[in-house]
Every structure is written in structure tokens, then in C-alpha cells.
N, C-alpha and C. Protein backbone atom coordinates (compact mmCIF):
# COMPACT_ATOMS: atom_id res chain seq x y z
N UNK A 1 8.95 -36.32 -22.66
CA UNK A 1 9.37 -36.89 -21.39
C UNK A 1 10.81 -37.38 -21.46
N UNK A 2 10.90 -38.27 -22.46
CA UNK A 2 12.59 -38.62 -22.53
C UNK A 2 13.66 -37.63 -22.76
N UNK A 3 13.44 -36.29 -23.32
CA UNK A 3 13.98 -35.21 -24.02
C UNK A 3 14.44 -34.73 -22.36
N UNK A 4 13.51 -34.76 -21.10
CA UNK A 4 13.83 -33.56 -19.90
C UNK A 4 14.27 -34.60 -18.94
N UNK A 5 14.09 -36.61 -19.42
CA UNK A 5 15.62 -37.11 -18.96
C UNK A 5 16.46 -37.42 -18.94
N UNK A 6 16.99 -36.90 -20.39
CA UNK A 6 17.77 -36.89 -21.11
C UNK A 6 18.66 -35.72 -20.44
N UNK A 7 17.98 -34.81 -20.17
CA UNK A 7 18.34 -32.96 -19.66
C UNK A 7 19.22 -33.52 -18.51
N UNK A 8 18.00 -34.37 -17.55
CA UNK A 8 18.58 -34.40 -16.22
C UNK A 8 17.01 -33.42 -15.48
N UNK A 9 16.06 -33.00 -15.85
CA UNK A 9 14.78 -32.61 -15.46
C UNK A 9 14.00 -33.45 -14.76
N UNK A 10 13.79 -33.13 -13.95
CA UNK A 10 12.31 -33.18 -13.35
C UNK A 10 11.02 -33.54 -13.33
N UNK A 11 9.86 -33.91 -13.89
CA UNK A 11 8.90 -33.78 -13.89
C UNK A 11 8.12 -32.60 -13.13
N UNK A 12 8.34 -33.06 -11.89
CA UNK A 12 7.19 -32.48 -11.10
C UNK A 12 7.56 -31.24 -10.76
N UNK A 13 8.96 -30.31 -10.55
CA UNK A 13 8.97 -29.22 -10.48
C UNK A 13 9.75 -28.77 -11.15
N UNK A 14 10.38 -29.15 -12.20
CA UNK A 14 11.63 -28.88 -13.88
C UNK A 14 12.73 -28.24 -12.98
N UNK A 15 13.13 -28.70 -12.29
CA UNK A 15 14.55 -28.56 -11.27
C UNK A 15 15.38 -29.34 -12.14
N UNK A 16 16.46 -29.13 -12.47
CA UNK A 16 17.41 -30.21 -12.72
C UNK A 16 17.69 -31.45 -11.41
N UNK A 17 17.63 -32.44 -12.07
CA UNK A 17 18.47 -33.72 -10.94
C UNK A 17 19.84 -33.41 -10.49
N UNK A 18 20.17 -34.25 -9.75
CA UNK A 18 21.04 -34.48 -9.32
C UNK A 18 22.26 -35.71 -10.65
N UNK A 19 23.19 -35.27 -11.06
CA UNK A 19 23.55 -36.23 -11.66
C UNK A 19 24.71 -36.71 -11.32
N UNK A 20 24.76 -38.14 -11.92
CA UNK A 20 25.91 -39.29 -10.75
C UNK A 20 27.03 -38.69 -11.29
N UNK A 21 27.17 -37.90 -12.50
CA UNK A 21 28.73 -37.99 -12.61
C UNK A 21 29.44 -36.50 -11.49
N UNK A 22 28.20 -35.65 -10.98
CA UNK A 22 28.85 -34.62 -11.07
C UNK A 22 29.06 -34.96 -9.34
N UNK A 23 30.12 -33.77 -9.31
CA UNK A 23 30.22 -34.12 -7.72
C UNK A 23 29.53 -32.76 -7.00
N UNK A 24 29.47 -32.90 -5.52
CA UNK A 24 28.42 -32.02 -4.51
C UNK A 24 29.90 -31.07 -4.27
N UNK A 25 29.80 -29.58 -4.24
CA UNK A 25 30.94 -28.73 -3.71
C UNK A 25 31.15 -29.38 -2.77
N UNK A 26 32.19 -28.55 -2.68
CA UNK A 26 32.97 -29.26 -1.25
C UNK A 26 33.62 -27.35 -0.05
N UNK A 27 33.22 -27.94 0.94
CA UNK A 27 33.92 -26.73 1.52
C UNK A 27 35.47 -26.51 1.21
N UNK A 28 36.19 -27.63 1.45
CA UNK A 28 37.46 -27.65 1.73
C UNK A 28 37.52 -26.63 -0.02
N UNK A 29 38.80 -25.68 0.27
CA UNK A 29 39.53 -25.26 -0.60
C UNK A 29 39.98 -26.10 -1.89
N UNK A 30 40.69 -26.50 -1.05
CA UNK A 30 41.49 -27.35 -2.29
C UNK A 30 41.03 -28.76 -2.34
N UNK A 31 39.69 -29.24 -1.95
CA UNK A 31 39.05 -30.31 -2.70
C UNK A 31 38.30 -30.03 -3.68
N UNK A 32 37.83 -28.34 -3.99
CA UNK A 32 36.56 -27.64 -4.56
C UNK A 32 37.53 -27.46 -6.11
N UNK A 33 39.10 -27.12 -5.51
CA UNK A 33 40.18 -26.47 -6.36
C UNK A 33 40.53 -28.17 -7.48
N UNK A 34 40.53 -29.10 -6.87
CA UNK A 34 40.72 -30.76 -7.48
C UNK A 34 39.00 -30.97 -8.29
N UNK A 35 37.96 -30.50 -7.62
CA UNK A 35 36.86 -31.00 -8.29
C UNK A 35 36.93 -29.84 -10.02
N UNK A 36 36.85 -29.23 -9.79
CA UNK A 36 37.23 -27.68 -10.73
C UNK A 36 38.00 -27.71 -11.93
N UNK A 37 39.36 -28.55 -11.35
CA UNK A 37 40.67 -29.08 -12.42
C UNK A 37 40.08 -30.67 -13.01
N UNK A 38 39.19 -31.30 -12.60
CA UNK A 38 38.58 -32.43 -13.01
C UNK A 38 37.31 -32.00 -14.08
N UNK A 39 36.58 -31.32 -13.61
CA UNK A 39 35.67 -30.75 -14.24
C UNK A 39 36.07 -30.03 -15.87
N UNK A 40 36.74 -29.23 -15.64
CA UNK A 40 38.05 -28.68 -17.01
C UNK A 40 38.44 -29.85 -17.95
N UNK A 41 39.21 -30.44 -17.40
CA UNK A 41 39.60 -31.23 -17.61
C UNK A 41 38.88 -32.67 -18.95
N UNK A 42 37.44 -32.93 -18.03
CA UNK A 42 36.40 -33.09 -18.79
C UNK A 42 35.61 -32.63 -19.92
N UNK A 43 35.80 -31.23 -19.78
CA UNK A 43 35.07 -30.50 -20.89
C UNK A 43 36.00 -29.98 -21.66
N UNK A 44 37.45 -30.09 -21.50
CA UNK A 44 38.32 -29.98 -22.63
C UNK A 44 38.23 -31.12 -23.79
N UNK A 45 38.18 -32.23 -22.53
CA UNK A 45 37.82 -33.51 -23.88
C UNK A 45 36.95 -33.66 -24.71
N UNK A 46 36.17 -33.09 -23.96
CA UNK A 46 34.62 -33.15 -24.85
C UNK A 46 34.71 -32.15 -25.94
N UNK A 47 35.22 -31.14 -25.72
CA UNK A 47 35.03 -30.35 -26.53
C UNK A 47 36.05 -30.43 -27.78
N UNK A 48 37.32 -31.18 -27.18
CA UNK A 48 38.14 -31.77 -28.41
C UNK A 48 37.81 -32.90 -29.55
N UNK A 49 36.32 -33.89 -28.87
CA UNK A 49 35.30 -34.66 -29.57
C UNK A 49 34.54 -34.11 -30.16
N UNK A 50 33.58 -33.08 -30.30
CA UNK A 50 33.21 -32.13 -30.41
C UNK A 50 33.62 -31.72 -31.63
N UNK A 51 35.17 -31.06 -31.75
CA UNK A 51 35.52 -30.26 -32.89
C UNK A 51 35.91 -31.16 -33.70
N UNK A 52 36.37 -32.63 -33.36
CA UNK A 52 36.76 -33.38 -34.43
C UNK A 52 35.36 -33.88 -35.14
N UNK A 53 34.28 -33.97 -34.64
CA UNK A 53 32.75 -34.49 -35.22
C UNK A 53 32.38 -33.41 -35.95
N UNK A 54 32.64 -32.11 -35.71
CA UNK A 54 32.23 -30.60 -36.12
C UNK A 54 33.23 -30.83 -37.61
N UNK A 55 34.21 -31.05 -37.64
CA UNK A 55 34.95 -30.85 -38.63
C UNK A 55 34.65 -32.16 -39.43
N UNK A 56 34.45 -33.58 -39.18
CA UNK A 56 34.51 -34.47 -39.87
C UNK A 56 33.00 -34.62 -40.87
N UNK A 57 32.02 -33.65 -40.09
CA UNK A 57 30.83 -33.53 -40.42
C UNK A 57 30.94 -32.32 -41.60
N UNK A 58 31.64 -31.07 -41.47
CA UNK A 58 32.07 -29.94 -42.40
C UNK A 58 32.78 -30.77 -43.87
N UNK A 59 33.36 -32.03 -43.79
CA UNK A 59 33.88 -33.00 -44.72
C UNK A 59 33.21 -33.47 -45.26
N UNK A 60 32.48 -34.07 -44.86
CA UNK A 60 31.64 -34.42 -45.45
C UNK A 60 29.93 -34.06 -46.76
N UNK A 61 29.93 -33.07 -45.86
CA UNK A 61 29.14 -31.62 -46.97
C UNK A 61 29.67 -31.58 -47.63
N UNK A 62 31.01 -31.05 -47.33
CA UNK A 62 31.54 -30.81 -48.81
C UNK A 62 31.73 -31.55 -49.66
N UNK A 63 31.99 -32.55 -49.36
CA UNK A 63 31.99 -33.57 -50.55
C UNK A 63 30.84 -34.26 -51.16
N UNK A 64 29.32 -34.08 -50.46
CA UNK A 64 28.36 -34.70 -50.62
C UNK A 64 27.95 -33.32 -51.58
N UNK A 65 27.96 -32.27 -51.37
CA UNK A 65 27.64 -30.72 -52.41
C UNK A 65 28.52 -30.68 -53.05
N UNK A 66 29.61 -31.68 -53.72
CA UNK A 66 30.11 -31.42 -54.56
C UNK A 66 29.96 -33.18 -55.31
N UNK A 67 29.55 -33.98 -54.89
CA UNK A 67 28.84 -35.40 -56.14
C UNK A 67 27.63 -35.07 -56.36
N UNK A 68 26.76 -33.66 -56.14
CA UNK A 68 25.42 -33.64 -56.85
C UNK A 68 25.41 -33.14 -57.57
N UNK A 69 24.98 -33.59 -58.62
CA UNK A 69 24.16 -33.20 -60.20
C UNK A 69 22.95 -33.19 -60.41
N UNK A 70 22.55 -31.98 -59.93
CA UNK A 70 20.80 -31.26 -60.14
C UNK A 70 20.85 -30.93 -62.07
């Protein structure tokens, strides 16, 4: 149960929710063109958090497979 609201799921028909951060299209052109460059924008960051946890985590292996003595 916590795992699909965690997702942003549903229960009763596994639709995704509605979630507060995201915004509803927009007709207008160039409010859809501002939501779009915000959106980017967002998932550049994330994904720049992302590669620094990806890499700081790859550091760490290695150094933890290299203090064992089997």
C-alpha cells in the first residue's frame, strides 16, 4: 500500500494521482512552452543528484572490496 503512494497510485482503479508538484497543460502555447522549460529544468537537477549519489556510491565499493580480507 505505501509502495503505490509512494508511486502516486490509486487504490481503487491504479490510475496514477494527480500530483501537487506537477502542473495541468495548459492551452496557451507559450505557458505549455514555460511549464516544459521548468519541467527540464527539474529533471536536469535531479539527475545531476543522481549521478553524484551514483558515483559517490561506485566509491565507495571500491574501497569497501578493497579493505576485505576473506
Amino acid at each position: 500500500m505505501r509502495d503505490r503512494e509512494r508511486r502516486g497510485v490509486t487504490a481503487a482503479g491504479a490510475k496514477p494521482a494527480v500530483q501537487p508538484g506537477v502542473a495541468v497543460p495548459s492551452d496557451d502555447p507559450d505557458e505549455r512552452i514555460r511549464q516544459l522549460e521548468a519541467r527540464v529544468a527539474e529533471l536536469e537537477t535531479s539527475e545531476r543528484k543522481l549521478a553524484t549519489e551514483r558515483d559517490i556510491l561506485r566509491k565507495a565499493a571500491k574501497y569497501f572490496a578493497g579493505e576485505t580480507n576473506w
